[in-house]
Each structure stands twice: as C-alpha cells, then as structure tokens.
C-alpha atoms as a PDB file:
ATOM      1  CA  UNK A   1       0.000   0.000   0.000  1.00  0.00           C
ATOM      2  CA  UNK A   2       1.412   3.650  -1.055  1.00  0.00           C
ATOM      3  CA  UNK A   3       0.519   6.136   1.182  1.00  0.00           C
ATOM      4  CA  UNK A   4       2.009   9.968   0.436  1.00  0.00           C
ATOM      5  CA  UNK A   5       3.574  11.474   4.280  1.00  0.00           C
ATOM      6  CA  UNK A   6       3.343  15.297   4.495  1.00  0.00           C
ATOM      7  CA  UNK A   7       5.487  17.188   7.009  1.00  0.00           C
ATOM      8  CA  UNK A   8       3.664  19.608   8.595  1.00  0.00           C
ATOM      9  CA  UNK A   9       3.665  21.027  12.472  1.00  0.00           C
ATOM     10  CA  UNK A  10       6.735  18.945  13.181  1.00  0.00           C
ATOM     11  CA  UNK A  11       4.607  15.872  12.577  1.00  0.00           C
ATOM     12  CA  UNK A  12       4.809  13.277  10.064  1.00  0.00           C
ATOM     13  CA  UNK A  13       1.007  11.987   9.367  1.00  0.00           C
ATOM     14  CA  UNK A  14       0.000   9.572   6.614  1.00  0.00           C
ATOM     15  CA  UNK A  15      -3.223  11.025   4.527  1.00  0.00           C
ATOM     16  CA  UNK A  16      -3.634   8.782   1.822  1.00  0.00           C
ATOM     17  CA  UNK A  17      -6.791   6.701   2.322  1.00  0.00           C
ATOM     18  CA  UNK A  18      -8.197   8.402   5.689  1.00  0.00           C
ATOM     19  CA  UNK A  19     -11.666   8.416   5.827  1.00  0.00           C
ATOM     20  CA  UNK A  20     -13.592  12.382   6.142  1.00  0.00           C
ATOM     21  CA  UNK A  21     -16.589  13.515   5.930  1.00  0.00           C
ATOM     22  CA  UNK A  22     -17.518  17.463   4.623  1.00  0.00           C
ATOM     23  CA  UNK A  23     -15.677  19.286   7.347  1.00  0.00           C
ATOM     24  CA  UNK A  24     -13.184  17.267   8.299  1.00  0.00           C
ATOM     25  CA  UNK A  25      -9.691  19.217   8.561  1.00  0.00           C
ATOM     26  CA  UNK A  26      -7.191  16.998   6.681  1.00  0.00           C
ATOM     27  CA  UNK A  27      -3.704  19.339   7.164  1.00  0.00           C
ATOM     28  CA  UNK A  28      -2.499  22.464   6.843  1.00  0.00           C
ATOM     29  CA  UNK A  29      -2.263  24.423   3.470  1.00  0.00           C
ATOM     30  CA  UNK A  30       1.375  26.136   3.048  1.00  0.00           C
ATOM     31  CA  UNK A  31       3.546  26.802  -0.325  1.00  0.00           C
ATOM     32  CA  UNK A  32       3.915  23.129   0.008  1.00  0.00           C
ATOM     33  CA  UNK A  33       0.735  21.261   0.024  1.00  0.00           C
ATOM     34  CA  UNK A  34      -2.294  22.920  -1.565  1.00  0.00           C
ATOM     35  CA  UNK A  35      -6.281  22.039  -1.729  1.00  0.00           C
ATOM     36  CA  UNK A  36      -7.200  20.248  -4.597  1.00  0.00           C
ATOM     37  CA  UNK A  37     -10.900  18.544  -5.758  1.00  0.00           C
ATOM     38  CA  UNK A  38     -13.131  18.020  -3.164  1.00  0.00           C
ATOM     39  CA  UNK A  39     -11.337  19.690  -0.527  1.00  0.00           C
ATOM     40  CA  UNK A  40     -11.064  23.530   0.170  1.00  0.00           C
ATOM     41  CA  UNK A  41      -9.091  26.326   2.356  1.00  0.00           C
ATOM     42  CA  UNK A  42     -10.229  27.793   5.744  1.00  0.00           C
ATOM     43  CA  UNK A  43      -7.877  30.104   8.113  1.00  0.00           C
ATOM     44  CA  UNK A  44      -4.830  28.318   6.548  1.00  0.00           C
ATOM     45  CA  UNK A  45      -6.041  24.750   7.055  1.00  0.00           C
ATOM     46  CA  UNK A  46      -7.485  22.150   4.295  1.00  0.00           C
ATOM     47  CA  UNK A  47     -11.046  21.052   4.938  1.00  0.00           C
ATOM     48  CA  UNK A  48     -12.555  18.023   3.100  1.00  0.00           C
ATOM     49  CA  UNK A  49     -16.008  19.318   1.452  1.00  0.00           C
ATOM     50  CA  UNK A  50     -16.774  15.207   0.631  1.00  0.00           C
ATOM     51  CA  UNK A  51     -17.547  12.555   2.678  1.00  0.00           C
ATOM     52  CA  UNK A  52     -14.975  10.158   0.751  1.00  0.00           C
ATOM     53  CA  UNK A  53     -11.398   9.209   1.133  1.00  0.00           C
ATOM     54  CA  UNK A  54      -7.932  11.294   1.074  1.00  0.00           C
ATOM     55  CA  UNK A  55      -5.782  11.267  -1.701  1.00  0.00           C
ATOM     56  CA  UNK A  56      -2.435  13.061  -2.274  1.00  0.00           C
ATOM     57  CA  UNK A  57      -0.918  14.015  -5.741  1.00  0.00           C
ATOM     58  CA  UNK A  58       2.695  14.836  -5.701  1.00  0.00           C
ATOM     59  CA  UNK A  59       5.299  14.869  -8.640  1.00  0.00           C
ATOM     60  CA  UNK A  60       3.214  14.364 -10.829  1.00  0.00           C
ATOM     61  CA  UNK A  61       1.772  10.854  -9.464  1.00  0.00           C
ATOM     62  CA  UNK A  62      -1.480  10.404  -7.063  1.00  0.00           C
ATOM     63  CA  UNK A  63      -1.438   7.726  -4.211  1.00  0.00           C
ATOM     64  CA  UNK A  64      -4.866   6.184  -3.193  1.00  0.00           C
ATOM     65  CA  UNK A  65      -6.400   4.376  -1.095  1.00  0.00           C
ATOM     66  CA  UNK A  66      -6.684   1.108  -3.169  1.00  0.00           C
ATOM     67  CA  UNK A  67      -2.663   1.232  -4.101  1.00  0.00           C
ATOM     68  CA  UNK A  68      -2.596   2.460  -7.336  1.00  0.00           C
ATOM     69  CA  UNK A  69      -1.237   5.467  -9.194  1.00  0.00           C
ATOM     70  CA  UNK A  70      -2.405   7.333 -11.539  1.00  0.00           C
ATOM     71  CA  UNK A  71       0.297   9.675 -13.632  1.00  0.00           C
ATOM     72  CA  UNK A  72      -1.055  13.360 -13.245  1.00  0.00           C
ATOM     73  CA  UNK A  73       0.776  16.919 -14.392  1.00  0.00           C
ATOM     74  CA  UNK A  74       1.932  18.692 -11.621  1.00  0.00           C
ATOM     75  CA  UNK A  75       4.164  21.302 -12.856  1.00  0.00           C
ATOM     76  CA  UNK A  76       4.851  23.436  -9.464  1.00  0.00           C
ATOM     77  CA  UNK A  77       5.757  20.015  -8.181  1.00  0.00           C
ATOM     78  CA  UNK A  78       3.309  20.474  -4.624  1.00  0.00           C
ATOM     79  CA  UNK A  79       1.415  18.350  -3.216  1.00  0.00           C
ATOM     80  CA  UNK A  80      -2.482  18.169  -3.896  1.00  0.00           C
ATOM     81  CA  UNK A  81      -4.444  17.340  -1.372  1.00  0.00           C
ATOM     82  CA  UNK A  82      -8.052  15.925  -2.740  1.00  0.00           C
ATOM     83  CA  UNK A  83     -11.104  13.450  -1.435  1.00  0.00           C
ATOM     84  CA  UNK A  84     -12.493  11.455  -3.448  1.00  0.00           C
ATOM     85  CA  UNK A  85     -16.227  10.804  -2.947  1.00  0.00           C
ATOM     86  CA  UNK A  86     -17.820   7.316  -2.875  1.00  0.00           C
ATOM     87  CA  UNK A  87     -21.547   5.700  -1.854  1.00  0.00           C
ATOM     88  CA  UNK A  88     -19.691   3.255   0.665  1.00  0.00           C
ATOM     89  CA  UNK A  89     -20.844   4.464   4.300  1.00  0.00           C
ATOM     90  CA  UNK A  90     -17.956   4.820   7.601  1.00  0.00           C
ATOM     91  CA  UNK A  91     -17.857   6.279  11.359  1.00  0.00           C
ATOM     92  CA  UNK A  92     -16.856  10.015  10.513  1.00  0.00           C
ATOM     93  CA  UNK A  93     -17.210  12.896  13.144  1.00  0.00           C
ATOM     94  CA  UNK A  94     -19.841  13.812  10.711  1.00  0.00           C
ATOM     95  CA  UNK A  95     -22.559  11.556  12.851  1.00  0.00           C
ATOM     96  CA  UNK A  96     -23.510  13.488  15.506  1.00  0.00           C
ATOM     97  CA  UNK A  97     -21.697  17.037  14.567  1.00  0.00           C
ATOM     98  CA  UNK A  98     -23.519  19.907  15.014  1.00  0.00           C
ATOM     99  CA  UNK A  99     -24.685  21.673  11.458  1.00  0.00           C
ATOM    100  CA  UNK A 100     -26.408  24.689  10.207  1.00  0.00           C
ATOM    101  CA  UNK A 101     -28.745  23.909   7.450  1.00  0.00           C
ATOM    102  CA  UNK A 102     -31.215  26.330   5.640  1.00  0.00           C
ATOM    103  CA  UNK A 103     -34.879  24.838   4.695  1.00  0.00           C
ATOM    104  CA  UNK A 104     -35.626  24.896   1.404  1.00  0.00           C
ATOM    105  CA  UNK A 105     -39.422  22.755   1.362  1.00  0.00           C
ATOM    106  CA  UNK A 106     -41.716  21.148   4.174  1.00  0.00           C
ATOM    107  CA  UNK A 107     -44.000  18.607   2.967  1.00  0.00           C
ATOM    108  CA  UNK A 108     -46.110  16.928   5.846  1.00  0.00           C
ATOM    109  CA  UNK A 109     -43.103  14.395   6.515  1.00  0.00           C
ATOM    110  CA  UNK A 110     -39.951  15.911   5.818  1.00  0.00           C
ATOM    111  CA  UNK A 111     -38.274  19.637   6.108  1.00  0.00           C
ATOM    112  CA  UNK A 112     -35.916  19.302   3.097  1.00  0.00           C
ATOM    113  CA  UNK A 113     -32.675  21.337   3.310  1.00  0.00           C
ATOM    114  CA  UNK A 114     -29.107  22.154   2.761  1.00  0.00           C
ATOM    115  CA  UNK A 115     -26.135  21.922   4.646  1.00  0.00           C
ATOM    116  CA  UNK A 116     -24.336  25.298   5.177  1.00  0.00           C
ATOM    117  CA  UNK A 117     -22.076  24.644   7.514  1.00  0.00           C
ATOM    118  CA  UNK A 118     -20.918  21.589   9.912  1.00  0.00           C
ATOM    119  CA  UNK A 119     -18.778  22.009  13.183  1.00  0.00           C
ATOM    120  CA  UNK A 120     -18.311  25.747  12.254  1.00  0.00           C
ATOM    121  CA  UNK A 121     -16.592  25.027   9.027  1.00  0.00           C
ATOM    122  CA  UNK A 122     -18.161  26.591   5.955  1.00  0.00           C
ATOM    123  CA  UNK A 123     -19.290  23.798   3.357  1.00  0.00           C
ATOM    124  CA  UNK A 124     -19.493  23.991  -0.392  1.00  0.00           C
ATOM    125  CA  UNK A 125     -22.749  23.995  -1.781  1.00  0.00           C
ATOM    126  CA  UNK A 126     -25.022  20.727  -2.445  1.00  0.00           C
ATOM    127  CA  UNK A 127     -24.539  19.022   0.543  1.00  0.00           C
ATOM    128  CA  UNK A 128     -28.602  18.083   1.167  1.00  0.00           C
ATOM    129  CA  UNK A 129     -30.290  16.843   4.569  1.00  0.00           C
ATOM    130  CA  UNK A 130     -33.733  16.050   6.147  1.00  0.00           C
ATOM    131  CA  UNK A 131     -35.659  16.632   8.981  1.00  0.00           C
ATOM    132  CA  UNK A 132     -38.224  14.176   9.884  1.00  0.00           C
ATOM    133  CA  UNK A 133     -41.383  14.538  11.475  1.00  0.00           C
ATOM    134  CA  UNK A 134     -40.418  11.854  13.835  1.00  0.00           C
ATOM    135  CA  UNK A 135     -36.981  13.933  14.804  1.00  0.00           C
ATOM    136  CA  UNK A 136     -38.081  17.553  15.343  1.00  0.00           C
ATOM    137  CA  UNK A 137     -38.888  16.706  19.141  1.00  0.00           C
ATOM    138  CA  UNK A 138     -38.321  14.282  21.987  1.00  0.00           C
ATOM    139  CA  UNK A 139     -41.865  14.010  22.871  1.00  0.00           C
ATOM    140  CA  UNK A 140     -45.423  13.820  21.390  1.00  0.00           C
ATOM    141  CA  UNK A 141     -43.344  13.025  18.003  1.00  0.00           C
ATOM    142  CA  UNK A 142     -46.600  11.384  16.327  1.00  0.00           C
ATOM    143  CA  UNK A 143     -48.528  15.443  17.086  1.00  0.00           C
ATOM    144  CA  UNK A 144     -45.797  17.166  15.220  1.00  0.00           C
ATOM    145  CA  UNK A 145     -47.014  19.605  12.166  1.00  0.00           C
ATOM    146  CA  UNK A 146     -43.979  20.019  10.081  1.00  0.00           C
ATOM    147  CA  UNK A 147     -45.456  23.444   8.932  1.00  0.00           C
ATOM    148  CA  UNK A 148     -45.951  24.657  12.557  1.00  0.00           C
ATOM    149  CA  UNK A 149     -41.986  23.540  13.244  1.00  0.00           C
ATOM    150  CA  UNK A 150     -40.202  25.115   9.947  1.00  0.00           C
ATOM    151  CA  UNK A 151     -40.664  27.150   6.765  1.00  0.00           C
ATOM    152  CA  UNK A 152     -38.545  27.694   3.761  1.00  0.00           C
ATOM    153  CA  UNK A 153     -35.763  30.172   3.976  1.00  0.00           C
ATOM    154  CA  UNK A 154     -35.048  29.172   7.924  1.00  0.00           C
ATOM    155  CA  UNK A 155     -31.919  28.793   8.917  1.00  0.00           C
ATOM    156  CA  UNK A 156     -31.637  25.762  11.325  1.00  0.00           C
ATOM    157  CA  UNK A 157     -29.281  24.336  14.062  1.00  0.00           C
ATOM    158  CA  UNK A 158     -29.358  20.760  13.970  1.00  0.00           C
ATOM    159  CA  UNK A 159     -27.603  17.762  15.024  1.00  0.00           C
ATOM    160  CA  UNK A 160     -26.419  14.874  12.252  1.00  0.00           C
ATOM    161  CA  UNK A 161     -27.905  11.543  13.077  1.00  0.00           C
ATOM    162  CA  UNK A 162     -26.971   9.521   9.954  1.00  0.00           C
ATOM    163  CA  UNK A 163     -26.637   9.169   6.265  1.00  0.00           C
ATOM    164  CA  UNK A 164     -29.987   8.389   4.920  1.00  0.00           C
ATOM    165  CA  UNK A 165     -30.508   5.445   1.618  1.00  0.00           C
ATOM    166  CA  UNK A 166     -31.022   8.808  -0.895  1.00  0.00           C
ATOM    167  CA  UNK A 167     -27.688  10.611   0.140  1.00  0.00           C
ATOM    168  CA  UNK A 168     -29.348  12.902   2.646  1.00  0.00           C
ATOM    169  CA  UNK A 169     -28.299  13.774   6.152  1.00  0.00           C
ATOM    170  CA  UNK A 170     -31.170  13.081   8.670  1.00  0.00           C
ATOM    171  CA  UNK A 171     -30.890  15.592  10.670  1.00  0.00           C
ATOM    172  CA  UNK A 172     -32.581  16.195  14.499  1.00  0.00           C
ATOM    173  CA  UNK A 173     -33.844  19.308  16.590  1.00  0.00           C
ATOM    174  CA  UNK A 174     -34.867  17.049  19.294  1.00  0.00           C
ATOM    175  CA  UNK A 175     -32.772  19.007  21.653  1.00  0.00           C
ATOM    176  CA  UNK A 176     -33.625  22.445  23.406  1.00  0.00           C
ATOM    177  CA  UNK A 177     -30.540  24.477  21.550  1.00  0.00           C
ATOM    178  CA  UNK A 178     -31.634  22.658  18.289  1.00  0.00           C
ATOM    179  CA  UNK A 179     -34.266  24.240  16.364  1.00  0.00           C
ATOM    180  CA  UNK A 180     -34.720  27.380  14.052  1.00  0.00           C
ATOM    181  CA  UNK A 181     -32.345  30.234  14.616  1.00  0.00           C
ATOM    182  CA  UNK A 182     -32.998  32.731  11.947  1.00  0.00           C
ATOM    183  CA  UNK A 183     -36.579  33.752  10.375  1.00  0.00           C
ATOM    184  CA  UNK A 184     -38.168  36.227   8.186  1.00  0.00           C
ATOM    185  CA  UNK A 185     -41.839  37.201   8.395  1.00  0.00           C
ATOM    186  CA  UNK A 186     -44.387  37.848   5.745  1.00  0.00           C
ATOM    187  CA  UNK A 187     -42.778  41.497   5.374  1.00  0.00           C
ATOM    188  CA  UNK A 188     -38.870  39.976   5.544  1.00  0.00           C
ATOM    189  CA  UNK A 189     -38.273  41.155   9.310  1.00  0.00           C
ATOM    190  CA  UNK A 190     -36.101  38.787  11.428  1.00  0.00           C
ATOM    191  CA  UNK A 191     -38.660  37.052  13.750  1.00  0.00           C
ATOM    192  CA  UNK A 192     -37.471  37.482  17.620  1.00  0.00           C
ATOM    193  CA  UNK A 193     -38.311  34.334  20.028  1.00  0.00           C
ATOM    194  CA  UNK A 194     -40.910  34.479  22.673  1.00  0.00           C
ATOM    195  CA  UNK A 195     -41.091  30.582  23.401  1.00  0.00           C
ATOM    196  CA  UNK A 196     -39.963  27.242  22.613  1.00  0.00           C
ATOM    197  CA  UNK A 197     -42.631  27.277  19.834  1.00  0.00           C
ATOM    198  CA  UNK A 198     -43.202  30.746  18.584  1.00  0.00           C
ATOM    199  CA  UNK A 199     -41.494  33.934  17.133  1.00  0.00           C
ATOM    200  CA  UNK A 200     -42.690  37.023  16.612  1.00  0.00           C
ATOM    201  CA  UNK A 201     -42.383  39.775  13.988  1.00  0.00           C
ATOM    202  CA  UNK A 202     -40.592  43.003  15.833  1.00  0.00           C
ATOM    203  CA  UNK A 203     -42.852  45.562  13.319  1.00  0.00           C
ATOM    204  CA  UNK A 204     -46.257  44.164  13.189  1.00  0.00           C
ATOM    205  CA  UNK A 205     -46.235  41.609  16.465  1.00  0.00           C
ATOM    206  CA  UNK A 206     -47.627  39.036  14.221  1.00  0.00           C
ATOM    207  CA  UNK A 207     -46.681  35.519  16.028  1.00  0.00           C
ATOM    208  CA  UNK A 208     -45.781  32.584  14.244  1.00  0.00           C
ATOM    209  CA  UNK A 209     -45.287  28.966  15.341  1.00  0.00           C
ATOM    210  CA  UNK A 210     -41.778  27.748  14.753  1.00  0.00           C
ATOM    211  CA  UNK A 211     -39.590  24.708  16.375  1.00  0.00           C
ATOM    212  CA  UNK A 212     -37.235  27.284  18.125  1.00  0.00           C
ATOM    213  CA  UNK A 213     -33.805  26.244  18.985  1.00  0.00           C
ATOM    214  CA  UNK A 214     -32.661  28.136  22.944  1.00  0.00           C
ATOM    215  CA  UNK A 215     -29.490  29.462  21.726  1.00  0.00           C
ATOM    216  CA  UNK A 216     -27.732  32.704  23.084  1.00  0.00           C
ATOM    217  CA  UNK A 217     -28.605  36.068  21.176  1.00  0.00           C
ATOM    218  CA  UNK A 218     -25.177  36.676  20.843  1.00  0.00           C
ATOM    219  CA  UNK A 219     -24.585  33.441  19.472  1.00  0.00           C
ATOM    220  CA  UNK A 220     -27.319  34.091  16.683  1.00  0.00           C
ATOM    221  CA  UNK A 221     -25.625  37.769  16.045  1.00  0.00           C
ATOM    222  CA  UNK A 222     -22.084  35.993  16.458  1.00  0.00           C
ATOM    223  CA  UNK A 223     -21.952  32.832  14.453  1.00  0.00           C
ATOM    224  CA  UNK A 224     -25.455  32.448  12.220  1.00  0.00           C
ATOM    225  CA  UNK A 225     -24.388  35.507  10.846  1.00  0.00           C
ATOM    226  CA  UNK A 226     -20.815  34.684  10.209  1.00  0.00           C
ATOM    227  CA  UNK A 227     -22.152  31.651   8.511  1.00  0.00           C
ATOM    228  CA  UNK A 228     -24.836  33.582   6.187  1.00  0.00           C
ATOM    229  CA  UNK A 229     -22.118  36.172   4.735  1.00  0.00           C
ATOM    230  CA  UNK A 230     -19.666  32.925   4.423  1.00  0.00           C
ATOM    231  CA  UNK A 231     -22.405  31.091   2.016  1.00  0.00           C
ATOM    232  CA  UNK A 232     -23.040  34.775   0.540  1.00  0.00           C
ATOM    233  CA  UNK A 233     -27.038  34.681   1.684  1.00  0.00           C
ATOM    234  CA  UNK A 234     -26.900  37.883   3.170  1.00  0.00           C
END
C-alpha cells in the first residue's frame, strides 16, 4: 500500500486513504501542500467538502487508497491534497456534529434542506439533509405539524444523526438548543423568540409557530451571521 507522508507542524502523518466527511480538517495548506478537488481552504487549514477518502498528488503521481497510481501533471511540483467521494458508508465525526442547514421545502413528513455549515466550518454547496417529522422533538413526536416547526428560507441548528438510503443527512432538533435560529416574516423582518414554539415579527407583532432552537442572542448575532455572509445569503 502507497501512502504519500506530508510534514507539517513537526509531525509526520499519513493522509492517503483516511476516511472524512464534509468538514473534516485533513492538514495544513502552506507553499507546500495545496487544496485540490473536493477539498477547500479555511484560516490556513485544508477542509474536506466530501464525505470520501484522502488522496495526495505529488510529482506528478497520485497515491490512493486502493494502491494504485495514476500519472497526473503537476508542474509546481506540490502536493495536492483531494477526497475522493464514494456511496460506501464509515464512522466520521460527521454523525452526531452539530450543522447549520437552511430549509428549502416542508412537505407533511420531511423539512428538506441544505447543509451550510458543519462544526463551524463553511461547506461547499449541495450538501442536502432532512428533517423528519419523527426527529423535530423528543416528545409527542406522532402530534408534530412540520409546517408549525419550519418554513422555507429558515436557517436551522441541527444535530447529524446519519446518512440516509437517498444521500441525505437526517438531521434532528430534538434538543432544546436545536431548532430554528434565523426567520423572516411575511414582510422579511427577522422574527425574535418568545417561546420554545413561537417567534414574533418586531414591526407588526404578528406571532408565528416555529420549532425554536434556545441558543444565546449573541450566538445568533455571532456565528449564524458569520455563517450567512460565508455562504453569501446575506
């Protein structure tokens, strides 16, 4: 088995073939080692944006996880650091990380969404996830309305529980800090909280029902709003 070792922080750590998930920080980026496919920069490290397997290119051949190479042109002569994505499933911190996902449809069963950011690491866009009725809270599950919990365009703090048959995280709010962080009313206000179920709009005092996550406000002003501006959706 060929596995590529990168020197970095005075340590010498084998990549090739190690298992991440979208998040995952692989090594740090320098003049020496830069992100390639499937990967991508943040604050001078290299994050995987797949949930896949390592591989490193290097002068001018790539090392995988299966052994073989495969002759590439790499004329600077750095190493490449790249995941490549597969259908297998593996234990990754994914399951069970904390994410920020954004609804974008509620059917009676399912909040559909996508992933915007996981452990407080920005991810690239496409990443899609799920909210079932059954996991928006830890009691009187077979009551929930979906519509009463989310709407599309809220931004939601959620908790990973697994990798779902169709390629979707199922996600769960059945936690007090889990729930919807950031909503708009009918006239595009930011709703404030007033409960564990409902929001209200700060111009007309219209309430609406929501699945409310119990977060901080600074962490809302902080951190959802760090996120937004990082996925450009405000």
């Amino acid at each position: 088995l060929y596995s590529c070792q990168i020197e970095f922080m005075d340590t010498s750590i084998q990549l090739a073939g190690l298992a991440v998930a979208p998040g995952d920080r692989i090594c740090r980026a320098d003049d020496a080692i830069i992100a390639g496919q499937g990967t991508h920069e943040y604050q001078n490290w290299i994050h995987s944006s797949l949930l896949g397997r390592v591989q490193m290119e290097r002068d001018g051949a790539a090392a995988s996880a299966d052994g073989e190479q495969h002759e590439t042109e790499t004329a600077s002569g750095k190493a490449i650091v790249r995941v490549e994505s597969h259908n297998r499933t593996f234990p990754s911190s994914m399951i069970d990380a904390i994410v920020v996902a954004q609804v974008v449809r509620v059917t009676n069963r399912v909040a559909h969404c996508t992933l915007l950011a996981c452990n407080r690491v920005k991810l690239h866009p496409g990443f899609k996830a799920q909210i079932r009725r059954e996991d928006v809270r830890a009691t009187e599950r077979d009551r929930v309305e979906l519509a009463d919990c989310f709407r599309a365009g809220d931004i939601v703090q959620a908790r990973v529980l697994t990798l779902g048959q169709n390629g979707a995280y199922l996600l769960t709010t059945a936690q007090n800090e889990l729930g919807v962080v950031v909503a708009s009313g009918q006239h595009g206000s930011k709703l404030v909280p007033v409960s564990w179920n409902e929001m209200r709009c700060p111009i007309t005092g219209q309430v609406y029902k929501r699945k409310v996550a119990n977060v901080p406000e600074e962490f809302v002003k902080v951190f959802i709003e760090y996120v937004l501006k990082q996925a450009e959706l405000i």
